[in-house]
C-alpha atoms as a PDB file:
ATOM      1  CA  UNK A   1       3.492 -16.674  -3.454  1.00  0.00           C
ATOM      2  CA  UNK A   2       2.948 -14.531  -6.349  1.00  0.00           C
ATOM      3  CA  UNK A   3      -0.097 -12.271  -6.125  1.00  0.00           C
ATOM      4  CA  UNK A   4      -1.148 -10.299  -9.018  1.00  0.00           C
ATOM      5  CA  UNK A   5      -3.639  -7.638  -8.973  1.00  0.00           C
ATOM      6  CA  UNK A   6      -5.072  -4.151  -9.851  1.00  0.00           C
ATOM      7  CA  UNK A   7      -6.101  -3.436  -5.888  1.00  0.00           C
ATOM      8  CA  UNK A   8      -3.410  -2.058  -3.777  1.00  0.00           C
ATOM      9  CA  UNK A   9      -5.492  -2.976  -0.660  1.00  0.00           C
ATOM     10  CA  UNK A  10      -4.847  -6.236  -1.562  1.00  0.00           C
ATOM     11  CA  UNK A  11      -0.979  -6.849  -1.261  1.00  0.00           C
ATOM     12  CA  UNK A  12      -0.085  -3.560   0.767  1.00  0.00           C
ATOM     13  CA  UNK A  13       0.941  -5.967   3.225  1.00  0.00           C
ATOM     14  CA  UNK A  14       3.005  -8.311   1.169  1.00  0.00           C
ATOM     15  CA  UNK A  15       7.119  -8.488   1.996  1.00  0.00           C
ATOM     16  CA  UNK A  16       7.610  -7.176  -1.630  1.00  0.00           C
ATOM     17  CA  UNK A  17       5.843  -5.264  -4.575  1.00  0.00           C
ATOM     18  CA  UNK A  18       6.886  -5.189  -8.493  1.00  0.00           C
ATOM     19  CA  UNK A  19       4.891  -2.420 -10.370  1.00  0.00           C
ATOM     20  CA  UNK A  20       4.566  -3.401 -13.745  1.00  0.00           C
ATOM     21  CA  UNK A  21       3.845  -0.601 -16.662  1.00  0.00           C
ATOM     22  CA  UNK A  22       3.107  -1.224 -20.580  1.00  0.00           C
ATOM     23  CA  UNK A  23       5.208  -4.537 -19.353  1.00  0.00           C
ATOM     24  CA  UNK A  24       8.106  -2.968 -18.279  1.00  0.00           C
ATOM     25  CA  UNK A  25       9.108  -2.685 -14.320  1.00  0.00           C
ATOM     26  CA  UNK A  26       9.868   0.564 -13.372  1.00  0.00           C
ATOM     27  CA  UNK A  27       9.620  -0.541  -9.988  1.00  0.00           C
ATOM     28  CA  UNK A  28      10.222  -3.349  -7.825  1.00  0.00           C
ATOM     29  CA  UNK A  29      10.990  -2.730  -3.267  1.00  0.00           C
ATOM     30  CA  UNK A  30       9.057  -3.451   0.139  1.00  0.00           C
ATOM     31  CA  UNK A  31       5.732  -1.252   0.507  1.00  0.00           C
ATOM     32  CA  UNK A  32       7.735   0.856   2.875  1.00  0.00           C
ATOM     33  CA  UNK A  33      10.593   1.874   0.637  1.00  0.00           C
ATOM     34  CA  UNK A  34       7.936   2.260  -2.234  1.00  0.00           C
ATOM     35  CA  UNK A  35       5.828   4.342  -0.091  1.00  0.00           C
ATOM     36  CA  UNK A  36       9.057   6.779   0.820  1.00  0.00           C
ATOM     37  CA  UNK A  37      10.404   7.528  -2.254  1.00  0.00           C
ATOM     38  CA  UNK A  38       7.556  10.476  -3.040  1.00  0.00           C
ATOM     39  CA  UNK A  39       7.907  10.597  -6.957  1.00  0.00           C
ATOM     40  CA  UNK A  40       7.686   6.758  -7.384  1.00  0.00           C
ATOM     41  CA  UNK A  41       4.680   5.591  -9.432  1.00  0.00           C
ATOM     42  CA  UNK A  42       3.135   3.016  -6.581  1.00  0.00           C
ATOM     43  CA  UNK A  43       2.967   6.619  -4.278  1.00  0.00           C
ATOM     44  CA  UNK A  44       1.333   7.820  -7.278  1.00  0.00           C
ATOM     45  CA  UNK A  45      -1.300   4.956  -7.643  1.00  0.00           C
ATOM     46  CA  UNK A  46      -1.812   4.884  -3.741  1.00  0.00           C
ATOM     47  CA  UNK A  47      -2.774   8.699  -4.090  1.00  0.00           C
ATOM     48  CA  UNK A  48      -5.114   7.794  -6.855  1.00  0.00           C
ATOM     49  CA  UNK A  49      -7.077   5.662  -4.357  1.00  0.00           C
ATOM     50  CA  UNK A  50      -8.317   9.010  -3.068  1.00  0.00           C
ATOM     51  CA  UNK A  51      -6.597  10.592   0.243  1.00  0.00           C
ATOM     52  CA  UNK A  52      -9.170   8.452   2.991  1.00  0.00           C
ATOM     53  CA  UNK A  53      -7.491   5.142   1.630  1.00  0.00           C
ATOM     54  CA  UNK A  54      -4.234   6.980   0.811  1.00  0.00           C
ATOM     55  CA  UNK A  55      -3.638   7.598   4.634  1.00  0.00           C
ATOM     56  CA  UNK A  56      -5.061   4.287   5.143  1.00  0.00           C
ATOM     57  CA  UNK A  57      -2.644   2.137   3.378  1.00  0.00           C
ATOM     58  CA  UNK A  58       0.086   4.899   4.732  1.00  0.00           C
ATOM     59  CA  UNK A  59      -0.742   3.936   8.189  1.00  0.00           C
ATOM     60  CA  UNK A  60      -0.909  -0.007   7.485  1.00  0.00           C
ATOM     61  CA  UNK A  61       2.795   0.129   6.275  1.00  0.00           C
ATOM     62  CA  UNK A  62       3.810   2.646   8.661  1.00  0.00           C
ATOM     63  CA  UNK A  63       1.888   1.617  11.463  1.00  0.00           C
ATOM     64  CA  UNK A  64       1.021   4.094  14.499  1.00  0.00           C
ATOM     65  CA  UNK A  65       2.805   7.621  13.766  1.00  0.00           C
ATOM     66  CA  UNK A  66       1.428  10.902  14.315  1.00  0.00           C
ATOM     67  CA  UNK A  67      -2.048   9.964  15.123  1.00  0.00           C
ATOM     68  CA  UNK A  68      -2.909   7.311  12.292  1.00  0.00           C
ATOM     69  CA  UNK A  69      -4.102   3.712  13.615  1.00  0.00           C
ATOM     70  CA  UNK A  70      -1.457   0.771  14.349  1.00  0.00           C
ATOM     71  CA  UNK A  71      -0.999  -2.282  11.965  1.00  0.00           C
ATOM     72  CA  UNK A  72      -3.081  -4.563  14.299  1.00  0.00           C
ATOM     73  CA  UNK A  73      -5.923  -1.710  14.114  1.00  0.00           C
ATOM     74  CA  UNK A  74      -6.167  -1.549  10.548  1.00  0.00           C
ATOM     75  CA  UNK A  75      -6.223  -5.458  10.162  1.00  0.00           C
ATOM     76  CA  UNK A  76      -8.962  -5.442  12.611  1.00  0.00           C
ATOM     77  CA  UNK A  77     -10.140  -2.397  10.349  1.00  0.00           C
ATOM     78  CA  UNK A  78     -10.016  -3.999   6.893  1.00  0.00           C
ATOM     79  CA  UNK A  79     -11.834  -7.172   8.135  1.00  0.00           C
ATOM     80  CA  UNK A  80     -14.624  -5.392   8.787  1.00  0.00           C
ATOM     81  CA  UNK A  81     -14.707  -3.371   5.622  1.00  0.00           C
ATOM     82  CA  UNK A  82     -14.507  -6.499   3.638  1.00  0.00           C
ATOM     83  CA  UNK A  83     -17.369  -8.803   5.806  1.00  0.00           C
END
């Protein structure tokens, strides 16, 4: 499935992620290896979400580390923010 769009909420959970900029891809890994590499431009578009959804979407990928809520939470989470 091919899912194209301008919210990150929306495929932070999807297997993999191609950044696209000015049509070229400088990017193109899982969320996770995205999310680790700390000069990559997806890190820098998650941070531009503001840093309440920035640790958000860190803890959906990462899951339950140092105090941020599990995957399962966060699903639980983001159906509520979206009803």
């Amino acid at each position: 499935m091919l899912v194209i769009t301008h919210r990150i909420n929306t495929i932070i959970d999807c297997d993999q992620i191609l950044v696209l900029d000015a049509g070229q891809v400088p990017e193109h890994d899982t969320p996770e290896e995205l999310l680790s590499k700390e000069e990559s431009a997806f890190v820098k578009m998650v941070q531009s979400t503001g840093p309440a959804n920035a640790q958000y979407l860190h803890s959906w990928v990462f899951g339950c580390e140092a105090g941020k809520l599990g995957r399962e939470e966060t699903k639980r989470l983001d159906g509520i923010k979206r009803n």
